[in-house]
N, C-alpha and C. Protein backbone atom coordinates (compact mmCIF):
# COMPACT_ATOMS: atom_id res chain seq x y z
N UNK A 1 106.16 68.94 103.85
CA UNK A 1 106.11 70.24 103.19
C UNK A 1 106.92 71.27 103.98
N UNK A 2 107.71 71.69 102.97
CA UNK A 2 108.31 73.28 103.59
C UNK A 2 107.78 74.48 104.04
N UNK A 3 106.99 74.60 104.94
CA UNK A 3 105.98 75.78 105.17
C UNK A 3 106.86 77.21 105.03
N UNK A 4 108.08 77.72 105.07
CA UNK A 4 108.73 78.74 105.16
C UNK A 4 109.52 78.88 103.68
N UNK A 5 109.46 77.74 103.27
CA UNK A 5 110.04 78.13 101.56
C UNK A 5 108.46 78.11 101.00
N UNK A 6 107.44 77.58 101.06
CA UNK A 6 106.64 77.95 100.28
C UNK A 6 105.75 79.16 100.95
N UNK A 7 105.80 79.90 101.79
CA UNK A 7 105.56 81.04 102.31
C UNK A 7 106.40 82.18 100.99
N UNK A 8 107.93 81.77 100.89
CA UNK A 8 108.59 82.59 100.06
C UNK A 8 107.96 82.48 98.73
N UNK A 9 107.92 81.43 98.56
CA UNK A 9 107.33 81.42 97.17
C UNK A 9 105.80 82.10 96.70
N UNK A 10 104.93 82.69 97.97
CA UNK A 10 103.65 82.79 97.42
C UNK A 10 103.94 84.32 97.42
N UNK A 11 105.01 84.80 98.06
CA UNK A 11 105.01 86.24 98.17
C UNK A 11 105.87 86.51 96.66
N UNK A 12 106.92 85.69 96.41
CA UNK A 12 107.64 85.44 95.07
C UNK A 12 106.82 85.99 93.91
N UNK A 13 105.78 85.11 94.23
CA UNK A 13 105.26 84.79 92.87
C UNK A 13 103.99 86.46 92.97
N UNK A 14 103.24 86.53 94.28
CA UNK A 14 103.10 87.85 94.00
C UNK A 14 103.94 89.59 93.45
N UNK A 15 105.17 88.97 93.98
CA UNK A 15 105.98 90.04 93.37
C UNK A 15 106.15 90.02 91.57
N UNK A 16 106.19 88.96 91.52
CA UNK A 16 106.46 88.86 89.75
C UNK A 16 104.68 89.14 89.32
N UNK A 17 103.68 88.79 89.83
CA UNK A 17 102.66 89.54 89.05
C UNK A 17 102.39 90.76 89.30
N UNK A 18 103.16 91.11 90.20
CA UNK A 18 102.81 92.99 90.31
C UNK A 18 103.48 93.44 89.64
N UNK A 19 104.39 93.27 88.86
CA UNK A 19 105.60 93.22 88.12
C UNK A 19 104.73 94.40 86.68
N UNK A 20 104.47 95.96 87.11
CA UNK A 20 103.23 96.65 86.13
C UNK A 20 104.17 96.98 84.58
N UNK A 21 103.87 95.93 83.94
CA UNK A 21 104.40 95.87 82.07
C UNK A 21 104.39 97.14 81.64
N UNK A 22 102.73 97.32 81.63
CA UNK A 22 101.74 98.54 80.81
C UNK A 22 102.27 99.74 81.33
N UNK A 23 102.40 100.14 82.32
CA UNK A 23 102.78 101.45 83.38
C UNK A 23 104.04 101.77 83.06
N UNK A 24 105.75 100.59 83.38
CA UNK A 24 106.55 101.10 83.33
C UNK A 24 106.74 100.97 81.17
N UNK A 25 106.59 100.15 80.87
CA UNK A 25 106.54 100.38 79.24
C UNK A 25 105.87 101.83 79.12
N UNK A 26 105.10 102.13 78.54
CA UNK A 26 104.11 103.62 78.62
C UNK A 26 105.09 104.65 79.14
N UNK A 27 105.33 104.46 80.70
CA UNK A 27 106.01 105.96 81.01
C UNK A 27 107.45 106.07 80.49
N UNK A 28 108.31 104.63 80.73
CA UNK A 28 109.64 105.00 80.00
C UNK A 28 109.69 104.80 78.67
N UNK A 29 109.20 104.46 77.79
CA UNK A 29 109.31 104.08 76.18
C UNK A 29 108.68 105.43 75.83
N UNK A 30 107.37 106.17 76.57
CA UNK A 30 106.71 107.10 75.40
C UNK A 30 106.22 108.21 76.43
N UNK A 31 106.56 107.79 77.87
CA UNK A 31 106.49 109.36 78.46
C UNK A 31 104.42 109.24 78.41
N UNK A 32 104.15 108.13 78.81
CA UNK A 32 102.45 107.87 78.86
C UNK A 32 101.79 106.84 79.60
N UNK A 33 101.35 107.49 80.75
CA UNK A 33 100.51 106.10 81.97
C UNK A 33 99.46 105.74 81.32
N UNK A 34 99.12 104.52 81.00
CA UNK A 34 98.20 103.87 80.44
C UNK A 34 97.33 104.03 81.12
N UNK A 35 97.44 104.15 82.26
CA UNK A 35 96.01 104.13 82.70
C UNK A 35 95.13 105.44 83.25
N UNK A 36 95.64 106.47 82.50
CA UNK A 36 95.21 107.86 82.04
C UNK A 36 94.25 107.64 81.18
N UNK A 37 94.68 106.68 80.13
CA UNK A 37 93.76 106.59 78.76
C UNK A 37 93.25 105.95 78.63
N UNK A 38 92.54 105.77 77.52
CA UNK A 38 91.82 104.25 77.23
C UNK A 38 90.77 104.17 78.18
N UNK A 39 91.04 102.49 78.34
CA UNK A 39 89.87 102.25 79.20
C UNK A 39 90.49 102.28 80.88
N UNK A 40 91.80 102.58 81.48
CA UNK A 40 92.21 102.96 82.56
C UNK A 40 92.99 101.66 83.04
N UNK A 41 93.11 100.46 82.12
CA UNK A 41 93.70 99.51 82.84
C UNK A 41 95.01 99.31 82.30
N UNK A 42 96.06 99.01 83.24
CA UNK A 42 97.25 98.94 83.26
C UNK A 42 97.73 97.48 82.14
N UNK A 43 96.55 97.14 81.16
CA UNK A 43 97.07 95.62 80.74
C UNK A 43 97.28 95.85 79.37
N UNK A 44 97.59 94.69 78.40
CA UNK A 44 98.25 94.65 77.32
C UNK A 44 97.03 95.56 76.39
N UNK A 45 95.55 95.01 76.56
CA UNK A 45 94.55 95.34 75.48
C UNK A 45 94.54 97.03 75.57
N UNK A 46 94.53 96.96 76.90
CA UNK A 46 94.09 99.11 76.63
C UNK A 46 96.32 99.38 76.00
N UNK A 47 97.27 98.69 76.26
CA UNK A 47 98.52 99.11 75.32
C UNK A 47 98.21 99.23 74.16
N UNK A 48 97.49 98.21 73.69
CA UNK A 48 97.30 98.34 72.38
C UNK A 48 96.42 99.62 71.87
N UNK A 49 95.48 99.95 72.60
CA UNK A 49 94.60 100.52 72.14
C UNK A 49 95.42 102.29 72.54
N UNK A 50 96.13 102.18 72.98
CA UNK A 50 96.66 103.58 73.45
C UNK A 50 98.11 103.46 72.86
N UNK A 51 99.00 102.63 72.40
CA UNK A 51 100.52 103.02 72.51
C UNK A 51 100.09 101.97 71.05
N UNK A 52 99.60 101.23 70.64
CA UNK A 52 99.93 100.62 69.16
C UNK A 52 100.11 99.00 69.65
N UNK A 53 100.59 98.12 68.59
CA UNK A 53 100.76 96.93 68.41
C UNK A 53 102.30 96.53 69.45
N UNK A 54 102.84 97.87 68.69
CA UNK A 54 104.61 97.05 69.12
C UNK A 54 104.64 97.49 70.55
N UNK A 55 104.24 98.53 71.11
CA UNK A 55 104.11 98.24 72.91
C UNK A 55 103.61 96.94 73.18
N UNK A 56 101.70 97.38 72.56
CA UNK A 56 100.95 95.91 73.53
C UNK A 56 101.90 94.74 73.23
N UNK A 57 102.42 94.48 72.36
CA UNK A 57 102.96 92.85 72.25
C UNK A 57 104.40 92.35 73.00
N UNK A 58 105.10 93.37 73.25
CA UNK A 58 105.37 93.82 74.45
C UNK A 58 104.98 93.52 75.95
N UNK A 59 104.13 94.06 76.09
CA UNK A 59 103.38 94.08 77.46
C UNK A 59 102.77 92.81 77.34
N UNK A 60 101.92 92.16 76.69
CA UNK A 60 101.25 91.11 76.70
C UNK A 60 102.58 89.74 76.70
N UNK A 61 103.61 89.92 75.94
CA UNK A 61 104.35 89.11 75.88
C UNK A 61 104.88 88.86 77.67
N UNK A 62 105.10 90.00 78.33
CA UNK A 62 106.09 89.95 79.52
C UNK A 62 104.91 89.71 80.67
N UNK A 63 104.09 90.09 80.36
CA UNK A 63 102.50 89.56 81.17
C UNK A 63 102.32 88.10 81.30
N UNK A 64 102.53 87.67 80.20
CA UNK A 64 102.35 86.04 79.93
C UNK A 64 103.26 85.25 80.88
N UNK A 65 104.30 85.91 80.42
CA UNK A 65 105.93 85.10 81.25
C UNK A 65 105.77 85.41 82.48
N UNK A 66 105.10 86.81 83.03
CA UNK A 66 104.59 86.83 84.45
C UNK A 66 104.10 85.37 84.94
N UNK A 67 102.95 84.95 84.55
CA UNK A 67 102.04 83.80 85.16
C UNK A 67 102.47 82.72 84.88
N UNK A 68 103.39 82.39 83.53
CA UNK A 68 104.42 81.07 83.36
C UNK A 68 105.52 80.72 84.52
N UNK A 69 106.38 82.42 84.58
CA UNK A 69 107.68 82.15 85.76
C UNK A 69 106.77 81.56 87.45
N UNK A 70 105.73 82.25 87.33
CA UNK A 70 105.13 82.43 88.83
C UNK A 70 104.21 80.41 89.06
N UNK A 71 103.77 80.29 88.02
CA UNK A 71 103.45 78.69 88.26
C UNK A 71 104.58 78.19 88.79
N UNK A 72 105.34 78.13 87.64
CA UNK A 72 106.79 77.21 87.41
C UNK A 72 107.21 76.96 88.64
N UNK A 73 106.92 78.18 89.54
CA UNK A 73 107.87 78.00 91.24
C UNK A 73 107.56 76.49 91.48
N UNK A 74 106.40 76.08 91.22
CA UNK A 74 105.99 74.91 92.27
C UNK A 74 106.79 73.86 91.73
N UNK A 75 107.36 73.77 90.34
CA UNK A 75 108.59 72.64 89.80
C UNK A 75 109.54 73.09 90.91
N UNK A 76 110.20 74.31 91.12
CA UNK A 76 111.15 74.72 91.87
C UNK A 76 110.76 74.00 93.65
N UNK A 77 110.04 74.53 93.72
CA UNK A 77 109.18 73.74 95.18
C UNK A 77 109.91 72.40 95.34
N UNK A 78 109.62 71.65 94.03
CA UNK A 78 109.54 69.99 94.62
C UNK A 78 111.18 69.38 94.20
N UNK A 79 111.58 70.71 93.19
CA UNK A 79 113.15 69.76 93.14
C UNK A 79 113.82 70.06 94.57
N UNK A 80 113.42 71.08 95.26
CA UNK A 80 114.25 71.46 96.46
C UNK A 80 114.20 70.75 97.31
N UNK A 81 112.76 69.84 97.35
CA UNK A 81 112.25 68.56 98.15
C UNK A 81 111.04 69.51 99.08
N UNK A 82 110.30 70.94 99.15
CA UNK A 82 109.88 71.70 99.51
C UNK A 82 108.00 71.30 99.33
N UNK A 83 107.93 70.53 98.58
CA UNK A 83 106.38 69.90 98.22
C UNK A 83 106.45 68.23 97.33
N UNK A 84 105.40 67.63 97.98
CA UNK A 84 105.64 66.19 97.11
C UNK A 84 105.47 66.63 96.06
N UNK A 85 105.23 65.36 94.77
CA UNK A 85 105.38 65.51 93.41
C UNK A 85 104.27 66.07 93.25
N UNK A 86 102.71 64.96 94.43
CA UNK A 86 101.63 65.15 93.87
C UNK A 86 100.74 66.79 93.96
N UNK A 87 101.78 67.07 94.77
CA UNK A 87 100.90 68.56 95.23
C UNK A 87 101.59 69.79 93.80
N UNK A 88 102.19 69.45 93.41
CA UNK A 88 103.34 69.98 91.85
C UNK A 88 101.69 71.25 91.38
N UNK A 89 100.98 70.06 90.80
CA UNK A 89 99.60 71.07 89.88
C UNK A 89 99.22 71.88 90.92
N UNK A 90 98.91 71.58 91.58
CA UNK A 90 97.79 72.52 92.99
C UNK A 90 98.68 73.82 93.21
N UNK A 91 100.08 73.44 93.24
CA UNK A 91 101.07 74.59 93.86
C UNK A 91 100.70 75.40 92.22
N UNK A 92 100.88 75.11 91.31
CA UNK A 92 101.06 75.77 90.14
C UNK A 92 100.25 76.68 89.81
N UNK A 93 98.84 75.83 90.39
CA UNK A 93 97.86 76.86 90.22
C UNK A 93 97.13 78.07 91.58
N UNK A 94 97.44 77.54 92.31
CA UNK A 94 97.95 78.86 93.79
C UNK A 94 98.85 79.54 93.22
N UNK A 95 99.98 79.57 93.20
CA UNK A 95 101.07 80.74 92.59
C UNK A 95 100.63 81.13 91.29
N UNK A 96 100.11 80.53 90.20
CA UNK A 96 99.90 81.17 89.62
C UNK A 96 98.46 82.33 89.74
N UNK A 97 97.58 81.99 90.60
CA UNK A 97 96.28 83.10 90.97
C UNK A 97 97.04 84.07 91.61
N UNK A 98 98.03 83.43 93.02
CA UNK A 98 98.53 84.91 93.30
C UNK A 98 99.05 85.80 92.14
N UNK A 99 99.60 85.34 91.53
CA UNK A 99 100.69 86.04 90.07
C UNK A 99 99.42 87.26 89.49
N UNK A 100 98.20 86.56 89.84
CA UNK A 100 97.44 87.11 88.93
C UNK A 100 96.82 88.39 89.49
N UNK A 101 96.59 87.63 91.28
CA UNK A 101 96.37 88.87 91.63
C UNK A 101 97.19 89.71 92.16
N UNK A 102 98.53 89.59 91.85
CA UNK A 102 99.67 90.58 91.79
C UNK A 102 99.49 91.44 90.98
N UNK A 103 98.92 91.21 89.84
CA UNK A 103 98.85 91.77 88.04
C UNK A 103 97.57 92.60 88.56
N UNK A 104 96.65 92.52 89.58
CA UNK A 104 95.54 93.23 89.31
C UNK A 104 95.40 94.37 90.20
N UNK A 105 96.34 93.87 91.25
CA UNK A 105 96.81 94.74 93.18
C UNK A 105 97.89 94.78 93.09
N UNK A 106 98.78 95.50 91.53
CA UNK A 106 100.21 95.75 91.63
C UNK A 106 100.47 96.38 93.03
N UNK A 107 101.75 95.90 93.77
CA UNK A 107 102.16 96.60 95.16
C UNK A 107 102.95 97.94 94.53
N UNK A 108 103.52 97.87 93.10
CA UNK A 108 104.66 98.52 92.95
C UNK A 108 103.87 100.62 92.15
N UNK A 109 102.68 100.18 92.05
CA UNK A 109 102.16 101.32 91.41
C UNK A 109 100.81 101.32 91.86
N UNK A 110 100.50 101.52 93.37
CA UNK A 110 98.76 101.85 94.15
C UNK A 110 98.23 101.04 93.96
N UNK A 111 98.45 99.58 93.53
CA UNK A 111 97.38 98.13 93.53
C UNK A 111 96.66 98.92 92.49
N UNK A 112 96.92 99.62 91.40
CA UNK A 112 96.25 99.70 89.98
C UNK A 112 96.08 99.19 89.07
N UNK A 113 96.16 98.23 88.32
CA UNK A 113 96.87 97.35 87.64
C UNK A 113 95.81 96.64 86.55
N UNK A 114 96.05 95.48 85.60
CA UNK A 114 94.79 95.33 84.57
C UNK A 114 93.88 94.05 85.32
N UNK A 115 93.71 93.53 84.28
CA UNK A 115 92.38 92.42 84.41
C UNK A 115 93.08 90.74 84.67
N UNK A 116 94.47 90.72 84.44
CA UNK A 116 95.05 89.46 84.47
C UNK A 116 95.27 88.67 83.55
N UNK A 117 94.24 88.89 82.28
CA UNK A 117 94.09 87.43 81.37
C UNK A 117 94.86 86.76 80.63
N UNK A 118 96.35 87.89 80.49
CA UNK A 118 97.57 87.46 79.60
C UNK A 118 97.96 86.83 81.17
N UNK A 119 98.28 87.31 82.29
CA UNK A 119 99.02 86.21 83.42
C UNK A 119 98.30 85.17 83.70
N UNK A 120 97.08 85.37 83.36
CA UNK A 120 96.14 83.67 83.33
C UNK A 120 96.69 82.44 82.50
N UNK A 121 96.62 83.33 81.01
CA UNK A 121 97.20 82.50 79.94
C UNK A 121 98.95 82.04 80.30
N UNK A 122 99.97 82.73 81.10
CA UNK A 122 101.16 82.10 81.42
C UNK A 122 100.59 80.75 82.17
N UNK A 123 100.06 81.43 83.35
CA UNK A 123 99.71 79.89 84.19
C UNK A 123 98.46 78.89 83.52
N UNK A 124 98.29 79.12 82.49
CA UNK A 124 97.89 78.07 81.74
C UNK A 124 98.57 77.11 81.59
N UNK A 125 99.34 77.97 80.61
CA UNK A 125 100.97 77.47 79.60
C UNK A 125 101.86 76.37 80.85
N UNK A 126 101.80 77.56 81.82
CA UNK A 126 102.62 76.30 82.61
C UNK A 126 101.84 74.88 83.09
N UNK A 127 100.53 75.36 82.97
CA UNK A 127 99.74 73.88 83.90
C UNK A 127 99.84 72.77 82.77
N UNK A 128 98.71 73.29 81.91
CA UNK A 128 98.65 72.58 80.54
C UNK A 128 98.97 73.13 78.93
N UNK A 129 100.42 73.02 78.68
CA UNK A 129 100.80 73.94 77.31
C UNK A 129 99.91 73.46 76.30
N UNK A 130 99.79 72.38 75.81
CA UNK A 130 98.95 72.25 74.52
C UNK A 130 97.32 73.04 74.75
N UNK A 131 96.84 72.29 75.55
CA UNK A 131 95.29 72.85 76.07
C UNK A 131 95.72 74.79 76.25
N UNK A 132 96.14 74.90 76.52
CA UNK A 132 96.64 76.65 76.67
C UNK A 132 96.71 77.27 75.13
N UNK A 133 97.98 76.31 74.26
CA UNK A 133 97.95 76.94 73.46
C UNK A 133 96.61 76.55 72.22
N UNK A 134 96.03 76.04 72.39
CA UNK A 134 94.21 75.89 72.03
C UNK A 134 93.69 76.96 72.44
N UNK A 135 93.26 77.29 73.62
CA UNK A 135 92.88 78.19 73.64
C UNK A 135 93.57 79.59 73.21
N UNK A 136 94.46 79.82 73.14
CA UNK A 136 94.93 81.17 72.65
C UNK A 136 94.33 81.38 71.07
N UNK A 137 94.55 79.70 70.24
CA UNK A 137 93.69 80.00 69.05
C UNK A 137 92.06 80.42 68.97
N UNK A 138 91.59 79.58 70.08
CA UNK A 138 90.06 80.21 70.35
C UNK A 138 90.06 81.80 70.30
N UNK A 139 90.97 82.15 71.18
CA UNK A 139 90.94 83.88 71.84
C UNK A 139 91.01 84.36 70.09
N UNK A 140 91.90 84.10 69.33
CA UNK A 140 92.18 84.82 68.00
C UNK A 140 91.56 84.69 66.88
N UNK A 141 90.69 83.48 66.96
CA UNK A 141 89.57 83.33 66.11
C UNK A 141 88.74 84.36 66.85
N UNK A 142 87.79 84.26 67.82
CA UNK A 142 86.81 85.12 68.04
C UNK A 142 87.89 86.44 67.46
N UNK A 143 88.11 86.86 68.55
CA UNK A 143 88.80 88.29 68.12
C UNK A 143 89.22 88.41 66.72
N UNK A 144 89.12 87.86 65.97
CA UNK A 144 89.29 87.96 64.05
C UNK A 144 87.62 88.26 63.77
N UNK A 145 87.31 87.60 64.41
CA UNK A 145 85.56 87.71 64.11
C UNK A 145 85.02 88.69 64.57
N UNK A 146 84.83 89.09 65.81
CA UNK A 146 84.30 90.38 66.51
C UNK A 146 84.83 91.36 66.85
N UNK A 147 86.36 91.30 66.88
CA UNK A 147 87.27 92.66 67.30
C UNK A 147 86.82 93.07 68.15
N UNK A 148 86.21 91.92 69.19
CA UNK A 148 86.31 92.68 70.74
C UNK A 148 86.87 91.42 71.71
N UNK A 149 88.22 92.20 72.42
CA UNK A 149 88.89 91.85 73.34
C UNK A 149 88.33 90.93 74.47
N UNK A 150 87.61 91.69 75.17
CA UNK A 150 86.70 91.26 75.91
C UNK A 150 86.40 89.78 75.71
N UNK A 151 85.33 90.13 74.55
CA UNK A 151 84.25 89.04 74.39
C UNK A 151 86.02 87.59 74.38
N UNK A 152 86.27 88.04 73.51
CA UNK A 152 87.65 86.70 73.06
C UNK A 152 87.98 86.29 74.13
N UNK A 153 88.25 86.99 75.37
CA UNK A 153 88.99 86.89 76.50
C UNK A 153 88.25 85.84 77.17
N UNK A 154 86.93 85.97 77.37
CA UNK A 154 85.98 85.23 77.97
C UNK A 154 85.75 84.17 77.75
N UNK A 155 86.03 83.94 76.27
CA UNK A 155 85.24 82.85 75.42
C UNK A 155 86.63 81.84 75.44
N UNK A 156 87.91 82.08 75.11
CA UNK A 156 89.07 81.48 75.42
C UNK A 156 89.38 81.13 76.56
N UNK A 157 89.02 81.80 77.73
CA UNK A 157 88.67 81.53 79.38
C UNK A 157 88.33 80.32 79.17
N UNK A 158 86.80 80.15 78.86
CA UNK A 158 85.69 79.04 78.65
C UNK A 158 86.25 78.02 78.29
N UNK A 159 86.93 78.15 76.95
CA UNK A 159 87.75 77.10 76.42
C UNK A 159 88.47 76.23 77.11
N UNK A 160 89.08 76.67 78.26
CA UNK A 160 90.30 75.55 79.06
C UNK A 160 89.45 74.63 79.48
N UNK A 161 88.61 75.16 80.44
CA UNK A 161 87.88 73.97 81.19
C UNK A 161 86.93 72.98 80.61
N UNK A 162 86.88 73.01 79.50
CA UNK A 162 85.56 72.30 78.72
C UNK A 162 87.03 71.36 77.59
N UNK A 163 87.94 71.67 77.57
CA UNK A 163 88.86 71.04 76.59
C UNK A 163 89.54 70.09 78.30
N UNK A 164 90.06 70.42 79.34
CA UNK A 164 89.81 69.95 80.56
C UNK A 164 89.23 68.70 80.38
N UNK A 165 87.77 69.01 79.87
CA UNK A 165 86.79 67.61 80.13
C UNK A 165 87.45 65.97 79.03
N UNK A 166 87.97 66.82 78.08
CA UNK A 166 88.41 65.50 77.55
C UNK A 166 89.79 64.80 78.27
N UNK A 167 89.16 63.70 77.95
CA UNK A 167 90.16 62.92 78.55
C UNK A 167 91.86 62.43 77.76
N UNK A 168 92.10 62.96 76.79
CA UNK A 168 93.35 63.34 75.91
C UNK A 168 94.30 64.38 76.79
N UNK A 169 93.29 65.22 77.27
CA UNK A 169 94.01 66.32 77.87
C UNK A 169 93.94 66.28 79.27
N UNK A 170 93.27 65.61 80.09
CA UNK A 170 92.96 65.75 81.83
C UNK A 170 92.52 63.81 82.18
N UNK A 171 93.94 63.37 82.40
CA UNK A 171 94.13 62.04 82.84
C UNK A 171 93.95 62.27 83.99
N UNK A 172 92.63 62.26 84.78
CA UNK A 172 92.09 62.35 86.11
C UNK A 172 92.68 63.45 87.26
N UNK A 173 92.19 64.56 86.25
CA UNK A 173 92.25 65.52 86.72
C UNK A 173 91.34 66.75 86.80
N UNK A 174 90.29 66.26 87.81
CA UNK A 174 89.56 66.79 87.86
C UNK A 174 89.42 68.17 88.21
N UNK A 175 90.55 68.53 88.96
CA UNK A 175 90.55 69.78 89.61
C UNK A 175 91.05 70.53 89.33
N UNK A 176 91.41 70.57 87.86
CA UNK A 176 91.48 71.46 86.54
C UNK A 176 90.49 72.07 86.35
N UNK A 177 89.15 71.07 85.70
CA UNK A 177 87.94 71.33 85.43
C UNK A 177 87.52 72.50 86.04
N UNK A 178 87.41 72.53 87.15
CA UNK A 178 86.68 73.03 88.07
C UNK A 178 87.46 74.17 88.92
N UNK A 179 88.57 74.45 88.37
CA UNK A 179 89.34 75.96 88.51
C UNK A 179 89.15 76.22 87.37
N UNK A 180 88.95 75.91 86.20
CA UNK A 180 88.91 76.28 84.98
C UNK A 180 87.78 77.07 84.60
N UNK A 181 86.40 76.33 85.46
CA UNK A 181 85.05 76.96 85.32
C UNK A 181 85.48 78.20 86.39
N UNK A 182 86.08 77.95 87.65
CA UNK A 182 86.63 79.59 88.97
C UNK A 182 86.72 80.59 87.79
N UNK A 183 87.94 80.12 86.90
CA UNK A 183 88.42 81.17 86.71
C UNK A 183 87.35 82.27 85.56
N UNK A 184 86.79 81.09 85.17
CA UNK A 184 86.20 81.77 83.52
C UNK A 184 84.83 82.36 84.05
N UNK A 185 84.12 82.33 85.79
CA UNK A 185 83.40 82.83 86.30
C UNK A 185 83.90 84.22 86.74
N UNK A 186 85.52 83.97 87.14
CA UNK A 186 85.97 85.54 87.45
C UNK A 186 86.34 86.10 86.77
N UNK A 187 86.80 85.64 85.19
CA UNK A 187 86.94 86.34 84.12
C UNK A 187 85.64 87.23 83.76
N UNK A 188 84.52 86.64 83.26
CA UNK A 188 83.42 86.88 83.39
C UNK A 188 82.70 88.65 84.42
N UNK A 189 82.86 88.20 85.54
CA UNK A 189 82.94 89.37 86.07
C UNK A 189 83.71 90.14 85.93
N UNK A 190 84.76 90.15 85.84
CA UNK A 190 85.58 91.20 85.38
C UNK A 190 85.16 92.22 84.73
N UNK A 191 84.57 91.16 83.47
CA UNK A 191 84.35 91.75 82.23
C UNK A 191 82.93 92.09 82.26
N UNK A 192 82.45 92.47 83.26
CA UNK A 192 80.40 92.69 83.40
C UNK A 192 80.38 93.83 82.19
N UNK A 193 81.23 95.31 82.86
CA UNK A 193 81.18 96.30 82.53
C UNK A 193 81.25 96.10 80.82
N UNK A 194 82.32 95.13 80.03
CA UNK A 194 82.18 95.28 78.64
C UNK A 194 81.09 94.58 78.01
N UNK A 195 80.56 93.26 78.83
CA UNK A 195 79.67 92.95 78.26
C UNK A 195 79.06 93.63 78.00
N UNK A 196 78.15 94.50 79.19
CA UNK A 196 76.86 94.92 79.10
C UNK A 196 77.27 96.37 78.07
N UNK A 197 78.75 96.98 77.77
CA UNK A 197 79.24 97.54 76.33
C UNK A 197 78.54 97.12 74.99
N UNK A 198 79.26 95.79 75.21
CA UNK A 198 79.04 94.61 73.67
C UNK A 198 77.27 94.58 73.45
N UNK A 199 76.37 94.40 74.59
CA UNK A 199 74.95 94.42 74.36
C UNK A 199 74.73 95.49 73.98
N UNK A 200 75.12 96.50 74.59
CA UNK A 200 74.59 97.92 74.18
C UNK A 200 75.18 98.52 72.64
N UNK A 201 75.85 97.97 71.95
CA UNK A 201 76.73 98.22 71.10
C UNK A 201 77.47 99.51 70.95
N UNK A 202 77.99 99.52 72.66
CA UNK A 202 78.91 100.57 72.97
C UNK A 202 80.37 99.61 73.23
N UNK A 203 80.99 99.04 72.99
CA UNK A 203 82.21 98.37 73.10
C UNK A 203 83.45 98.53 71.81
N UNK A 204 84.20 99.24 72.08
CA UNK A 204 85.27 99.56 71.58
C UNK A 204 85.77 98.39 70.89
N UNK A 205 85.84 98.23 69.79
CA UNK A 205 86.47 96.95 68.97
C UNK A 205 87.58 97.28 68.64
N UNK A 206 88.95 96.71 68.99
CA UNK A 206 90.57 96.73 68.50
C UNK A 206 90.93 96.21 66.80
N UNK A 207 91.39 96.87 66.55
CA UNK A 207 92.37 96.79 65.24
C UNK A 207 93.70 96.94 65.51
N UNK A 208 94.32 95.69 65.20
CA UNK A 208 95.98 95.63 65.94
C UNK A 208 96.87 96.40 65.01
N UNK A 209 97.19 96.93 64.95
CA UNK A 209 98.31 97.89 64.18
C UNK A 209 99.18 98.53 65.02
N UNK A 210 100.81 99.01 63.79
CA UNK A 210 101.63 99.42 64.48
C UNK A 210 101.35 100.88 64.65
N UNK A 211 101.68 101.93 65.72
CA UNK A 211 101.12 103.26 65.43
C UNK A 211 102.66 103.90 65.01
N UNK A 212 103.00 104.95 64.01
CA UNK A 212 103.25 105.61 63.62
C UNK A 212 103.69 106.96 65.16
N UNK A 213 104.72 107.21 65.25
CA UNK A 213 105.40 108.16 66.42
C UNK A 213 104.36 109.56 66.18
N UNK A 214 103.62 109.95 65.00
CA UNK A 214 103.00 111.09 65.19
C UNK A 214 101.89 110.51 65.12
N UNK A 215 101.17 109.24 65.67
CA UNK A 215 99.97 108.67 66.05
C UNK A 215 99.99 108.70 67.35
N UNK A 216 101.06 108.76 68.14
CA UNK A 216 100.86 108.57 69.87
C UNK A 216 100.58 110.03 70.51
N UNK A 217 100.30 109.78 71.84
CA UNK A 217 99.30 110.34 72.40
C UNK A 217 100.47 111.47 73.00
């Protein structure tokens, strides 16, 4: 193992998740810090809920490719000869958590930044694309059903690691599983504050639409 190229790479891959979508979209497109409004987080769901559809999809789109480019390093890793083949997943999913917690401790705007779950879903995509893109349908069924972000976020979390368990999708790979449950425990917390919203039936439910220039803030 290359200890000094993959040193580069973990700082790499933190730079591309600090990489703030929501912040610089918002202030240069409409002259508006997202995280003034809304619910204060720098991520795609409060874009939507503050700047409209065609920002968030936007932001969520370049969020995603955050945690896709930032896995991917570890392919880069092993063509360089920098990590064996077998360490390939493990690296993917280290760079991709840093990515994530780049996205949450942006360096580039006061470590302000959102919740991660679109740079989760890149380093999904990169670990396991089919199982990833399953769950994204989970995330959009709930969210068709409840119109809350949150709850979808959580419940599509859930989804990887339990689709993980079949063996179609995780040819002895166990240690999917079981970052899969990490993550959907720290998703989870994340999200305390909306749950205990959603119980109280104080939780803001999204309607995706485009906003209209004399709809913005």
């Amino acid at each position: 193992m290359n200890f000094p190229l993959v040193a580069v790479s973990v700082v790499l891959a933190y730079l591309i998740g600090s990489i703030p979508t929501a912040v610089w979209v918002g202030t240069s497109r409409y002259g508006i810090d997202v995280r003034e409004h809304g619910s204060g987080n720098a991520g795609a769901t409060n874009t939507f809920r503050v700047l409209g559809a065609k920002a968030g999809i936007v932001v969520m789109l370049v969020d995603i490719m955050k945690g896709l480019a930032a896995s991917s390093l570890a392919v880069l890793l092993f063509l360089i000869n920098a990590i064996p083949q077998h360490d390939i997943v493990v690296f993917k999913l280290i760079l991709g958590i840093i990515a994530i917690l780049g996205h949450i401790f942006p360096v580039y705007v006061n470590f302000k930044g959102g919740k991660g779950v679109a740079t989760l879903l890149g380093m999904a995509l990169a670990i396991k694309f089919p199982v990833a893109l399953i769950c994204v349908g989970v995330f959009f069924i709930v969210l068709l059903i409840s119109r809350y972000v949150s709850l979808s976020s959580i419940i599509g979390t859930l989804a990887f690691p339990i689709l993980m368990t079949v063996p179609v999708f995780s040819p002895g790979e166990p240690v999917l599983v079981v970052f899969g449950f990490a993550l959907f425990g720290i998703v989870t917390y994340t999200h305390k504050k909306n749950i205990k919203r959603i119980l109280n039936g104080e939780e803001n439910k999204t309607y995706l639409r485009f906003k209209k220039k004399s709809e913005q803030i």
